[in-house]
Every structure is written in C-alpha cells, then in structure tokens.
C-alpha atoms as a PDB file:
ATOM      1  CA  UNK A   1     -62.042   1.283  31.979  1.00  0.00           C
ATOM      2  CA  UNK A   2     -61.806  -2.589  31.303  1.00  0.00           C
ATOM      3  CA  UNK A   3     -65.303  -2.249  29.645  1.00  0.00           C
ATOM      4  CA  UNK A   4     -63.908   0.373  27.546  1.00  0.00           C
ATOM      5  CA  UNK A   5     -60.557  -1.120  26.251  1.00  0.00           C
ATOM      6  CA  UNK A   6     -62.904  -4.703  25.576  1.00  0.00           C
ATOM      7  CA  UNK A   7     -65.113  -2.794  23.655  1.00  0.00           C
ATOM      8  CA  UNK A   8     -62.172  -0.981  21.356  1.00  0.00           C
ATOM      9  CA  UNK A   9     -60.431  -4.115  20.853  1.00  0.00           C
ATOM     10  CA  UNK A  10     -63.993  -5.539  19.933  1.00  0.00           C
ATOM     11  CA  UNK A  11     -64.101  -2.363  17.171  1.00  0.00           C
ATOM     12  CA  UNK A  12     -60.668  -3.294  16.026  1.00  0.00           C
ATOM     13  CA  UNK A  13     -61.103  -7.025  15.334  1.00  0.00           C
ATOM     14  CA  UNK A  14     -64.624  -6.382  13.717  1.00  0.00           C
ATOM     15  CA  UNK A  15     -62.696  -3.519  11.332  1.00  0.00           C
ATOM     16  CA  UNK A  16     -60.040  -6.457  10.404  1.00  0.00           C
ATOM     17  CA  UNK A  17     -62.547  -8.878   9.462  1.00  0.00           C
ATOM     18  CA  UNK A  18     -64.296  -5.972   7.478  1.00  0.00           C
ATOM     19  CA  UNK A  19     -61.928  -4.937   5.227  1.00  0.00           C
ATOM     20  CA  UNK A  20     -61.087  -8.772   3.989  1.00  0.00           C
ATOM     21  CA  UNK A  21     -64.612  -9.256   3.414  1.00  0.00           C
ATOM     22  CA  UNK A  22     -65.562 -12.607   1.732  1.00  0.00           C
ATOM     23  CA  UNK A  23     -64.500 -14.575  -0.905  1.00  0.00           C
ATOM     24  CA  UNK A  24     -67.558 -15.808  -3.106  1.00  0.00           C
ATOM     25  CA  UNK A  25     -67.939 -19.802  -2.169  1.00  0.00           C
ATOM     26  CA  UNK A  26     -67.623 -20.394  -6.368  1.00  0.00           C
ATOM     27  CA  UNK A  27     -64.694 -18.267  -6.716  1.00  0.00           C
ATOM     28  CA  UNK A  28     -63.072 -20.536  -4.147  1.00  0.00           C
ATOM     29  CA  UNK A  29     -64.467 -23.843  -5.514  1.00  0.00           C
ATOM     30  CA  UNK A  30     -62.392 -26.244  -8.022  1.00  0.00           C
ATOM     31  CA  UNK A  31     -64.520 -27.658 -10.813  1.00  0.00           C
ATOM     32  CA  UNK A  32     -67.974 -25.940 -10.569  1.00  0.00           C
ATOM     33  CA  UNK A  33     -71.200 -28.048 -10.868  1.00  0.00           C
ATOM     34  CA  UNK A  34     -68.737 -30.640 -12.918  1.00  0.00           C
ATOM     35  CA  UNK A  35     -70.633 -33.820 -13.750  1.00  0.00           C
ATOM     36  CA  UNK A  36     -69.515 -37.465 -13.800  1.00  0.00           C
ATOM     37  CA  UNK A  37     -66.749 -37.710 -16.779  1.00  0.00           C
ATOM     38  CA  UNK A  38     -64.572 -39.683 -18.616  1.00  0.00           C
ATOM     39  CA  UNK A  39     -61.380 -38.221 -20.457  1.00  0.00           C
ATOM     40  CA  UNK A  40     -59.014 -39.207 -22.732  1.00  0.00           C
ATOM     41  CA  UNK A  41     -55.142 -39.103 -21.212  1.00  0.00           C
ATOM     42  CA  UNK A  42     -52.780 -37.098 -23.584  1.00  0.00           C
ATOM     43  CA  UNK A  43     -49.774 -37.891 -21.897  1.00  0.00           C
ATOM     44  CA  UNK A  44     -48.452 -39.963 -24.288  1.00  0.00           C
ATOM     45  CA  UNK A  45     -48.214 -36.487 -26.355  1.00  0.00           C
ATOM     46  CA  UNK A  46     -45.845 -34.694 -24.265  1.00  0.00           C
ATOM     47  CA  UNK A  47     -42.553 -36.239 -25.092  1.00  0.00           C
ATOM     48  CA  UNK A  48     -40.072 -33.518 -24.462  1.00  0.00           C
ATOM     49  CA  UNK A  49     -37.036 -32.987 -26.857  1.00  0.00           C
ATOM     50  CA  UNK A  50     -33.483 -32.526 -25.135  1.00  0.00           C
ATOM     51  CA  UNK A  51     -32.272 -29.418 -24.899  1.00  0.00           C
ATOM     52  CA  UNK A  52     -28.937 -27.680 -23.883  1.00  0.00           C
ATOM     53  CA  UNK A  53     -27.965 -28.011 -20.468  1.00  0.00           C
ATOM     54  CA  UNK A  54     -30.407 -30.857 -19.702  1.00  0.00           C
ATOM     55  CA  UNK A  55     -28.906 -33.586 -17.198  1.00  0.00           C
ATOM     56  CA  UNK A  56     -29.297 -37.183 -18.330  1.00  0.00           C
ATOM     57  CA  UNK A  57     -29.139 -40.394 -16.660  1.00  0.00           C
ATOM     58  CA  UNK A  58     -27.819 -42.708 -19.324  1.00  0.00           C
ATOM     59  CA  UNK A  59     -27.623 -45.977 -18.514  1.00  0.00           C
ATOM     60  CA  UNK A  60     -26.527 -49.513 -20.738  1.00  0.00           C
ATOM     61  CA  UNK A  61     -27.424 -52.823 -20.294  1.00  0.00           C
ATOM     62  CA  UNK A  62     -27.406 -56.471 -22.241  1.00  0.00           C
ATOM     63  CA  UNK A  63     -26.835 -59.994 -21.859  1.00  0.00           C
ATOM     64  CA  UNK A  64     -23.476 -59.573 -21.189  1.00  0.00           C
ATOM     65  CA  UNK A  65     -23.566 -57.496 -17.656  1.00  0.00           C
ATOM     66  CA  UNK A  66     -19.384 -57.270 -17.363  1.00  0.00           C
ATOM     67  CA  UNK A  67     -19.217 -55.534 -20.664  1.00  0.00           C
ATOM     68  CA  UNK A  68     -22.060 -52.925 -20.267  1.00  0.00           C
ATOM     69  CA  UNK A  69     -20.515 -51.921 -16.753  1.00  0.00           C
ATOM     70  CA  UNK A  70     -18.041 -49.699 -18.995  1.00  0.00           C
ATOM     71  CA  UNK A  71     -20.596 -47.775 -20.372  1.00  0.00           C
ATOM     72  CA  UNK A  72     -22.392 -46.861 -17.028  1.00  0.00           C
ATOM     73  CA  UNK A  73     -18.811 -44.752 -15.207  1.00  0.00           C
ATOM     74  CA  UNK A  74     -21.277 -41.611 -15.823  1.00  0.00           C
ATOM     75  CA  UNK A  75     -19.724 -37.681 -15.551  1.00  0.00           C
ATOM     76  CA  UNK A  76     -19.859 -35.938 -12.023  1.00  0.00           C
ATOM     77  CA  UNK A  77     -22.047 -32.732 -12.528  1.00  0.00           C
ATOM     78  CA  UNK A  78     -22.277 -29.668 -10.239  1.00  0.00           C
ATOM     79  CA  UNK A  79     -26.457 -29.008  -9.751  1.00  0.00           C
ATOM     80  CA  UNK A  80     -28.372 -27.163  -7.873  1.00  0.00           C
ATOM     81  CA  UNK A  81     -30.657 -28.907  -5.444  1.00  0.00           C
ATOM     82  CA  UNK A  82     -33.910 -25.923  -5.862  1.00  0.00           C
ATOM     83  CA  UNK A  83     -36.738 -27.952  -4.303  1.00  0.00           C
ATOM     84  CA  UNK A  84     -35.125 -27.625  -1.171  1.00  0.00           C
ATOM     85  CA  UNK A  85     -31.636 -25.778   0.370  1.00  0.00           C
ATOM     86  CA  UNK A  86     -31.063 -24.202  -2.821  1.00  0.00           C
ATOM     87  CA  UNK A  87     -27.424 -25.653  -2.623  1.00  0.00           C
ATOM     88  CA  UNK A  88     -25.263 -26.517  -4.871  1.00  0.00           C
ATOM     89  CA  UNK A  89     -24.528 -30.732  -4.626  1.00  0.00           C
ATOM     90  CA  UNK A  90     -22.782 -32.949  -6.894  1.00  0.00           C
ATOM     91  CA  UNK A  91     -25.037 -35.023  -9.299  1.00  0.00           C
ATOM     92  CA  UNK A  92     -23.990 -38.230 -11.372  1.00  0.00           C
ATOM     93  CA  UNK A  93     -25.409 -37.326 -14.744  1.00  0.00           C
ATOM     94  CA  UNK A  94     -24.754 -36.022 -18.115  1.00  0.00           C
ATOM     95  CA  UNK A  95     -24.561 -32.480 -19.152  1.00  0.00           C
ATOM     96  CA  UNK A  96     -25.816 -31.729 -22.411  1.00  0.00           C
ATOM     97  CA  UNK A  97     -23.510 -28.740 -23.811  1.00  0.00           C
ATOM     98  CA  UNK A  98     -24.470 -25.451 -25.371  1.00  0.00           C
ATOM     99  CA  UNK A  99     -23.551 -27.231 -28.660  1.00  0.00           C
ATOM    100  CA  UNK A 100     -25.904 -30.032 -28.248  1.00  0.00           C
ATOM    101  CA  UNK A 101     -23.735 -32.710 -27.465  1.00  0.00           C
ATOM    102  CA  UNK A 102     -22.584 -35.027 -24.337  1.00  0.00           C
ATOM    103  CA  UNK A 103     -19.473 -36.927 -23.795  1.00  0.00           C
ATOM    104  CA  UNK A 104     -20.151 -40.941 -23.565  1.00  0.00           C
ATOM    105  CA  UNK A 105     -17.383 -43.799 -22.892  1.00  0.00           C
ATOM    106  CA  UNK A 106     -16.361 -45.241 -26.082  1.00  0.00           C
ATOM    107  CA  UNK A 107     -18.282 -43.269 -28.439  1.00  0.00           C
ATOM    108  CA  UNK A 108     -17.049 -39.557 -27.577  1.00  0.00           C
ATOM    109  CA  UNK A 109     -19.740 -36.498 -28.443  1.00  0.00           C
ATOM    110  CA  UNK A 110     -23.075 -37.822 -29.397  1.00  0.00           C
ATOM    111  CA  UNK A 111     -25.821 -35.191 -30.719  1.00  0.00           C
ATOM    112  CA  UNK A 112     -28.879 -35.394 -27.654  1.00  0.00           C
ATOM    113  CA  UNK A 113     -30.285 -31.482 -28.567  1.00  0.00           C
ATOM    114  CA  UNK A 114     -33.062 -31.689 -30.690  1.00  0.00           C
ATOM    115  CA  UNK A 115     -33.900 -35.569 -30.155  1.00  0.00           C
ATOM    116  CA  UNK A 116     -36.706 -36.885 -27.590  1.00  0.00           C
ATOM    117  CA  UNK A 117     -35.899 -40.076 -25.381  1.00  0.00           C
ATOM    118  CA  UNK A 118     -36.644 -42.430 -27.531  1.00  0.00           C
ATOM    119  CA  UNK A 119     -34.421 -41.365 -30.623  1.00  0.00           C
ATOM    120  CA  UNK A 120     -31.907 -40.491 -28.167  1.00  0.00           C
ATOM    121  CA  UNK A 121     -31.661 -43.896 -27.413  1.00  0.00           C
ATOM    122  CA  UNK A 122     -31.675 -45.286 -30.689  1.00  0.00           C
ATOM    123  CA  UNK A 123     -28.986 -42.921 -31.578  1.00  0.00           C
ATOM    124  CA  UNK A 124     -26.963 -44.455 -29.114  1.00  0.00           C
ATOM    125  CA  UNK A 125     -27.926 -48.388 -29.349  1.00  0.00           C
ATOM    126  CA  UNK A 126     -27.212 -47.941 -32.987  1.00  0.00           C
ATOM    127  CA  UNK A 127     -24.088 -46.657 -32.423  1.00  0.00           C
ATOM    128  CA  UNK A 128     -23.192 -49.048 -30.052  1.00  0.00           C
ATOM    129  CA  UNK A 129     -24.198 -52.144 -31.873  1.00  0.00           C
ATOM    130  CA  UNK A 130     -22.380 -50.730 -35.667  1.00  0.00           C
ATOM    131  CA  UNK A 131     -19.420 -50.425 -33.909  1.00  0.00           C
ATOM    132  CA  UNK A 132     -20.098 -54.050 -32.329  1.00  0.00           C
ATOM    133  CA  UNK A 133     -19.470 -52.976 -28.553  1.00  0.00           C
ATOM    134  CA  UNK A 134     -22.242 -55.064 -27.564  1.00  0.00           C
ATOM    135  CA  UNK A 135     -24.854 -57.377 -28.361  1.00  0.00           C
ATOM    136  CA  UNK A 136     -28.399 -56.250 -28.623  1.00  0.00           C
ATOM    137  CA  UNK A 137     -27.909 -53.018 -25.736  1.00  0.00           C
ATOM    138  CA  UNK A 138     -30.453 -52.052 -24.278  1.00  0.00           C
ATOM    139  CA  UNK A 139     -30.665 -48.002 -23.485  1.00  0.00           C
ATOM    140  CA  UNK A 140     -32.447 -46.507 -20.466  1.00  0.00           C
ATOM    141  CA  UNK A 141     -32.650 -42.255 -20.667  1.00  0.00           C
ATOM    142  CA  UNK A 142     -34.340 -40.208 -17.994  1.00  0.00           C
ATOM    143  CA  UNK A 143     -34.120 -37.223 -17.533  1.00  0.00           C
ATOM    144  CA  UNK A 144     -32.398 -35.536 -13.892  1.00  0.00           C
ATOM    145  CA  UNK A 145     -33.250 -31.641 -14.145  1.00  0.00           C
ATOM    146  CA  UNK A 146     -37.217 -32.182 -14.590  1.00  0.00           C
ATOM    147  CA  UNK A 147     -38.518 -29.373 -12.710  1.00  0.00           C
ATOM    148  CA  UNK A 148     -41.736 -27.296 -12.622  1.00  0.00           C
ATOM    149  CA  UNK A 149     -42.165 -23.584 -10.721  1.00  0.00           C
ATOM    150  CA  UNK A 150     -45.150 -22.680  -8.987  1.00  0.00           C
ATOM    151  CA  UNK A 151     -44.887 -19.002  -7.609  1.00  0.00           C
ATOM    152  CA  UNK A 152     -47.810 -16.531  -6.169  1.00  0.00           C
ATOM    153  CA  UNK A 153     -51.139 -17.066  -3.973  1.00  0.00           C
ATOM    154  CA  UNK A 154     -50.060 -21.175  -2.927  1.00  0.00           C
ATOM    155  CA  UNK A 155     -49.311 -22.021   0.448  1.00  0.00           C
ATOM    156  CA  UNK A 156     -45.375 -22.954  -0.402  1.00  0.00           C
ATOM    157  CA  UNK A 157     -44.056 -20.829  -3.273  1.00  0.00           C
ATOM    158  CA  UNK A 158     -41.158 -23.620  -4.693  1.00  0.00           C
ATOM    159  CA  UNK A 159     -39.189 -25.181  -7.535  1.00  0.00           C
ATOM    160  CA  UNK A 160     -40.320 -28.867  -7.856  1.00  0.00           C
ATOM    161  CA  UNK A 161     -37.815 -31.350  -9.104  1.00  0.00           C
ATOM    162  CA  UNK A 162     -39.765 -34.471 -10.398  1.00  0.00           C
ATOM    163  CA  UNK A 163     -37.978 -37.830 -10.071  1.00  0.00           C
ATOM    164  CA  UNK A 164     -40.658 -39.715 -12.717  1.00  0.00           C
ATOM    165  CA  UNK A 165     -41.275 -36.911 -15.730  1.00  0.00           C
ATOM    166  CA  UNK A 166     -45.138 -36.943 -15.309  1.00  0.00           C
ATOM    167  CA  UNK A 167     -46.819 -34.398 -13.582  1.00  0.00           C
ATOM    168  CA  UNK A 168     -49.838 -32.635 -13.546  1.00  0.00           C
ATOM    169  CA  UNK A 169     -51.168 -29.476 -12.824  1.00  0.00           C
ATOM    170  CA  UNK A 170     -53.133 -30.304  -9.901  1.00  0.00           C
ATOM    171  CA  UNK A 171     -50.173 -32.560  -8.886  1.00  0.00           C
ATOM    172  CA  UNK A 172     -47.913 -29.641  -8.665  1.00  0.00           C
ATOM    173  CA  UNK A 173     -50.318 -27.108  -6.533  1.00  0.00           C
ATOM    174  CA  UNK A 174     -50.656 -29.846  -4.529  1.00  0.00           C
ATOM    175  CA  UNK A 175     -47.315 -30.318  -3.796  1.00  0.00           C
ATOM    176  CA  UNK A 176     -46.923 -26.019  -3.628  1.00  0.00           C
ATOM    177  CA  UNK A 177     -49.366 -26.697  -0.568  1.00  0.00           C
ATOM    178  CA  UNK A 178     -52.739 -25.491  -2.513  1.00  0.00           C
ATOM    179  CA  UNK A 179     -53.582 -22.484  -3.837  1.00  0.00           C
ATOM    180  CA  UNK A 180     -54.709 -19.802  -1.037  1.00  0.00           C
ATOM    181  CA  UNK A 181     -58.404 -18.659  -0.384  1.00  0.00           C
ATOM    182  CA  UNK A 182     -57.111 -15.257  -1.931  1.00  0.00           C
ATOM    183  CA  UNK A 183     -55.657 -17.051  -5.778  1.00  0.00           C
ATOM    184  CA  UNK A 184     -57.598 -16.504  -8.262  1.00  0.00           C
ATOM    185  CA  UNK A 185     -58.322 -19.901  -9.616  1.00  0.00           C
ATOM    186  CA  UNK A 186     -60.283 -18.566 -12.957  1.00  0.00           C
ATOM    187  CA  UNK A 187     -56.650 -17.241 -14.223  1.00  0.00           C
ATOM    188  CA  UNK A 188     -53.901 -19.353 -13.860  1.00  0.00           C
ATOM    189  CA  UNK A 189     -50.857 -18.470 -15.499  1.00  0.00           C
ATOM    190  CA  UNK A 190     -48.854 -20.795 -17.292  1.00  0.00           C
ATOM    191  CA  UNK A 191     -45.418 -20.459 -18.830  1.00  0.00           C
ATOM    192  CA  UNK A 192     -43.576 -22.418 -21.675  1.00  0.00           C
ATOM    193  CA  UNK A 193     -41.110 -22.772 -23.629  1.00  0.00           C
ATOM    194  CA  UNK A 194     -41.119 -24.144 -26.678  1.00  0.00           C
ATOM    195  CA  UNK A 195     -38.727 -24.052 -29.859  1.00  0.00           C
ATOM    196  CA  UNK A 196     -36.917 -21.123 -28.342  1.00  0.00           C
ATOM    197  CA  UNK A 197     -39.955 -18.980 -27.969  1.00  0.00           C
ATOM    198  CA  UNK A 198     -41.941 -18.530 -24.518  1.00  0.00           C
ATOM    199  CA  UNK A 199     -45.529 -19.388 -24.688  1.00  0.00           C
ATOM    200  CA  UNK A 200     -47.948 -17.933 -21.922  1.00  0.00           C
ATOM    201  CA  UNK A 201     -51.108 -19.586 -21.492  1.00  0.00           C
ATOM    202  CA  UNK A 202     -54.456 -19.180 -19.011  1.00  0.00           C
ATOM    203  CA  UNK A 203     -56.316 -21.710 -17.306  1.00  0.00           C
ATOM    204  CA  UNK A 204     -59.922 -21.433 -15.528  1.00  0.00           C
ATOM    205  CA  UNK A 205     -59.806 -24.354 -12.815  1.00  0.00           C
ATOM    206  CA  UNK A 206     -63.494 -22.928 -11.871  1.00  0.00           C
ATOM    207  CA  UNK A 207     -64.753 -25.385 -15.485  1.00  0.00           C
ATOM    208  CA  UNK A 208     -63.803 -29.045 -16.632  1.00  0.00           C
ATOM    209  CA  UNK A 209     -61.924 -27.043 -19.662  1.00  0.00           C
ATOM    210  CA  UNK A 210     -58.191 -28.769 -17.925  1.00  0.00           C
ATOM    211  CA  UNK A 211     -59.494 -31.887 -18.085  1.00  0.00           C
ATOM    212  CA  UNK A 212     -59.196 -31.846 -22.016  1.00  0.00           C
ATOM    213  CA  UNK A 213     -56.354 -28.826 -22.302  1.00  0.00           C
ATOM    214  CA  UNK A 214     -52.709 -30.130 -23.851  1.00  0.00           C
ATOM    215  CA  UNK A 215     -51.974 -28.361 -20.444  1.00  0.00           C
ATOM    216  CA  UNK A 216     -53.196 -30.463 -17.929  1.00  0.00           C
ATOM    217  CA  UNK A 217     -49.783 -32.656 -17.788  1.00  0.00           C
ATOM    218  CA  UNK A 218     -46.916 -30.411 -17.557  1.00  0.00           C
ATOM    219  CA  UNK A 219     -43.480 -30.253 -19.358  1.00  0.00           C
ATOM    220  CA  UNK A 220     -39.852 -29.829 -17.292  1.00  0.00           C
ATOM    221  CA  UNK A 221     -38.721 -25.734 -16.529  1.00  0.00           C
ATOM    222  CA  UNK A 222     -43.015 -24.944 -16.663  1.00  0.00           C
ATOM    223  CA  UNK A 223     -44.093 -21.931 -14.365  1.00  0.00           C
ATOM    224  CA  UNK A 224     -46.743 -21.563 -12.812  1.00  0.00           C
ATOM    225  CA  UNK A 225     -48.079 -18.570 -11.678  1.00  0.00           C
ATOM    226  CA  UNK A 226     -51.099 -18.012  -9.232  1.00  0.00           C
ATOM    227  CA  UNK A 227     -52.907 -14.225  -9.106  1.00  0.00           C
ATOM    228  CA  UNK A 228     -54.111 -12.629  -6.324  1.00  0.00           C
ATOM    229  CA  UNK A 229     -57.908 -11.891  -6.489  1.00  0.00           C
ATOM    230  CA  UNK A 230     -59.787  -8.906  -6.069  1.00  0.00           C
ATOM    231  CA  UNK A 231     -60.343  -9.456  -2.442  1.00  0.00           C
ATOM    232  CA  UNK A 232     -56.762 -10.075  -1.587  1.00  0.00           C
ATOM    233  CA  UNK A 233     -55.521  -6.688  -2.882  1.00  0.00           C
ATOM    234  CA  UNK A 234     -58.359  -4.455  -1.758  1.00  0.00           C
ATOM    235  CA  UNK A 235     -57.910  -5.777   1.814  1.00  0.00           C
ATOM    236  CA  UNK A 236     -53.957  -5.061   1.382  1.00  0.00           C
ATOM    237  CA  UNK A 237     -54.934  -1.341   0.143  1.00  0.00           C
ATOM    238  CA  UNK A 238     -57.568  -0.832   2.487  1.00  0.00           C
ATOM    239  CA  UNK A 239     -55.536  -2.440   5.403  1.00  0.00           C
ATOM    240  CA  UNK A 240     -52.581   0.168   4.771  1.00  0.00           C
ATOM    241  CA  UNK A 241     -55.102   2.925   4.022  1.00  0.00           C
ATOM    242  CA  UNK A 242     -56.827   2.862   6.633  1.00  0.00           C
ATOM    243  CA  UNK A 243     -55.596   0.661   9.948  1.00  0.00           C
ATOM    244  CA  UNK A 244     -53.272   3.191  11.287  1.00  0.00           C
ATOM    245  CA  UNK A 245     -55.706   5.504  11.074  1.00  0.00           C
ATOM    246  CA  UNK A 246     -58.530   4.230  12.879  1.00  0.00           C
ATOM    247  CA  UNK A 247     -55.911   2.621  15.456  1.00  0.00           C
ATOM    248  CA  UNK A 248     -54.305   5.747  15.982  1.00  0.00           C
ATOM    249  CA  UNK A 249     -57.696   7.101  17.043  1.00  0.00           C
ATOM    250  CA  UNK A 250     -59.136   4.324  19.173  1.00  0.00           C
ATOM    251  CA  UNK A 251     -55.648   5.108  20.917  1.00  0.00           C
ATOM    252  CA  UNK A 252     -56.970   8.817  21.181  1.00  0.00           C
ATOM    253  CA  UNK A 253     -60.399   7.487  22.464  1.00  0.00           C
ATOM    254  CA  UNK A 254     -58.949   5.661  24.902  1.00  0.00           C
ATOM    255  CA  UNK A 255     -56.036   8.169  26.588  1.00  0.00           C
ATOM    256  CA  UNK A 256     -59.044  10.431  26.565  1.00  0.00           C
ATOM    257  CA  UNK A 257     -62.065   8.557  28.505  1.00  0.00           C
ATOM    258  CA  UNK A 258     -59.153   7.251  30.690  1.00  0.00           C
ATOM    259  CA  UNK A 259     -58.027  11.144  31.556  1.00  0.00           C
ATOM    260  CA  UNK A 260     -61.766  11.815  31.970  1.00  0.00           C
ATOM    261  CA  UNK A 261     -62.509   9.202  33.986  1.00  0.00           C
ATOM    262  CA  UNK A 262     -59.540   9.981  36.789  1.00  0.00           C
END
C-alpha cells in the first residue's frame, strides 16, 4: 500500500512540474548576446515641470544665516507614506494647489505649476532679492512626492518613493525585488504622463534598445507594468483545468487498490 501511495504522489508531483513546463533560457535572460558598450547619459534631459499637488522642499540660504531662518518655517502637509504602511503621516513640505500656486513667508502665492526646478528657483531668488529681503539667496528645491509604481510579474508589487529624483528602470525592478521567471521581459509596460495626456510606451529588456531609450531614467508618478508570459497563464489554465481532476482520480485509484487489497 506504501508502494502505491509513493508512486501516486510520484504521478502528482511529475503532473505539477508538467503543466509549468519551461521557460526558454533567452526569454528569461536580460540583455541578449549584448556586446561591450558605451552610452551617452540623457539624464540631464528629464527635468520635470511642477505640477499641481506636488510637495516641495523649499529651502533659503545666504550670507546672512539669522535672516534666511524666516524663510525656512515650511507648511505641515498631510501625505501618504505608499512605499511602505500606506499611512497617512505628517510631512514638512509645500503643497502646490490645484491653481498652481504655494504659500511662502514673506512673499505670499508664488506660481510653481508649469516651471521646472531651476526657474522655480529663480522665480523665487528674484523675488526675494527685488524686494531686498536678502542678499544674494541662494534657493534649494527638491522635490518630496517623487514616486514610481511597479505592479505585475516582480517579486514585491510597490509604490517607490525616491528621496534623490534619479532613477532608473532597472533601479526600480530592482528595488520591486526583480521581475519573476514568469514576466515577460520583451514587453514592459510603461506609463506617463505628460502635458495632461497619458503616454503608454513598450520596452524589450531582451536587446540593448534601453540603453539609448528617453526611457531608461524615469520621471516621478511613472508605472510600470510587468506581463505575465505565455507559460505563466497556460500553467494557471491548465492547473485549474485539470488538477482536480486527475487528483480526484488518483484519490479513486487509491480507495480502490486499498479495498482490493483488504
């Protein structure tokens, strides 16, 4: 009877295994047959322009340290921590309104919408220094709601908050936990949006093509989204299909030699 119920369970696990099947060893490979390469960095291209309900971290300094301390009381802002609890914790920052516009000590709303860091900054300094506040400020602006989505076939499905503004795509699988042996890394989805209008992209990581794609860095509130292959779907549909029926009759086959054999 042992010999029996060894040799069903041996049936069973070989069935599993079966229906799976194998991934093809290129399917599953970053980078085929890639060759020793040099590329030029675009990141200096991906400025992003401030949008409505951006958080900023705004903060003012100059040769006179006393004076700029009034400048750096910043709002209290409710935000939600996503990479983590997904709870809701208070963040020093400031909000950038549905209108555009942020509240800043001394010089009330200032436009941000529309502008990237760097004119942000010289709208403020110039504000600053016409209405002679201070001397020669100096205006740091980065960004606190940078944060990419990477959903689908990765180990750790999650919304990645990014504490320096650069990050790549390979940077943010890797920080998902990898793509799975089932993703299909010929079809990567990418999502964007850009001037109000949602741009959907594709991306083979099988060829070099990322190296030199304006998507190989990626911009704050990008999703990712990882496909199952081929394999991963007909082992789910052949797996429901198909398990509890061949389970149901090794059951039979066993309740029936073990009758027999009594």
């Amino acid at each position: 009877m042992k010999a029996v119920q060894s040799l069903v369970l041996a049936v069973a696990i070989l069935f599993s295994f079966t229906v799976t099947s194998c991934t093809n060893t290129r399917q599953a490979v970053y980078f085929n047959n890639i060759q020793e390469s040099e590329y030029l960095d675009k990141a200096e291209s991906l400025e992003p322009v401030i949008q409505a309900n951006d958080l900023l971290s705004i903060t003012v300094s100059s040769m006179n340290p006393a004076a700029s301390e009034i400048f750096n009381v910043s709002s209290t802002t409710n935000a939600r921590n996503a990479s983590a609890t997904n709870s809701i914790s208070q963040v020093a920052g400031y909000l950038v309104d549905p209108d555009g516009y942020i509240q800043f000590p001394f010089l009330g709303r200032v436009k941000a919408a529309g502008l990237n860091k760097k004119d942000f900054q010289n709208a403020i300094k110039d504000e600053i220094s016409q209405r002679k506040l201070l001397i020669d400020p100096i205006i740091d602006v980065r960004y606190l709601n940078y944060k990419v989505s990477v959903l689908g076939e990765v180990a750790r499905p999650a919304v990645l908050t990014v504490p320096n503004e650069k990050l790549t795509l390979l940077e943010a699988l890797g920080l998902a936990g990898d793509l799975t042996i089932y993703a299909k890394r010929d079809n990567i989805l990418l999502i964007r949006e850009e001037g109000g209008k949602k741009k959907l992209t594709r991306i083979d990581l099988t060829t070099d093509a990322l190296f030199t794609s304006p998507y190989y860095y990626l911009k704050s509130n990008d999703i990712i989204y990882v496909e199952p292959n081929k394999t991963k779907i007909a082992g789910a549909g052949a797996t429901r299909q198909w398990l509890p029926l061949v389970l149901s009759s090794l059951t039979l086959v066993v309740v029936s030699i073990d009758r027999l054999s009594r």
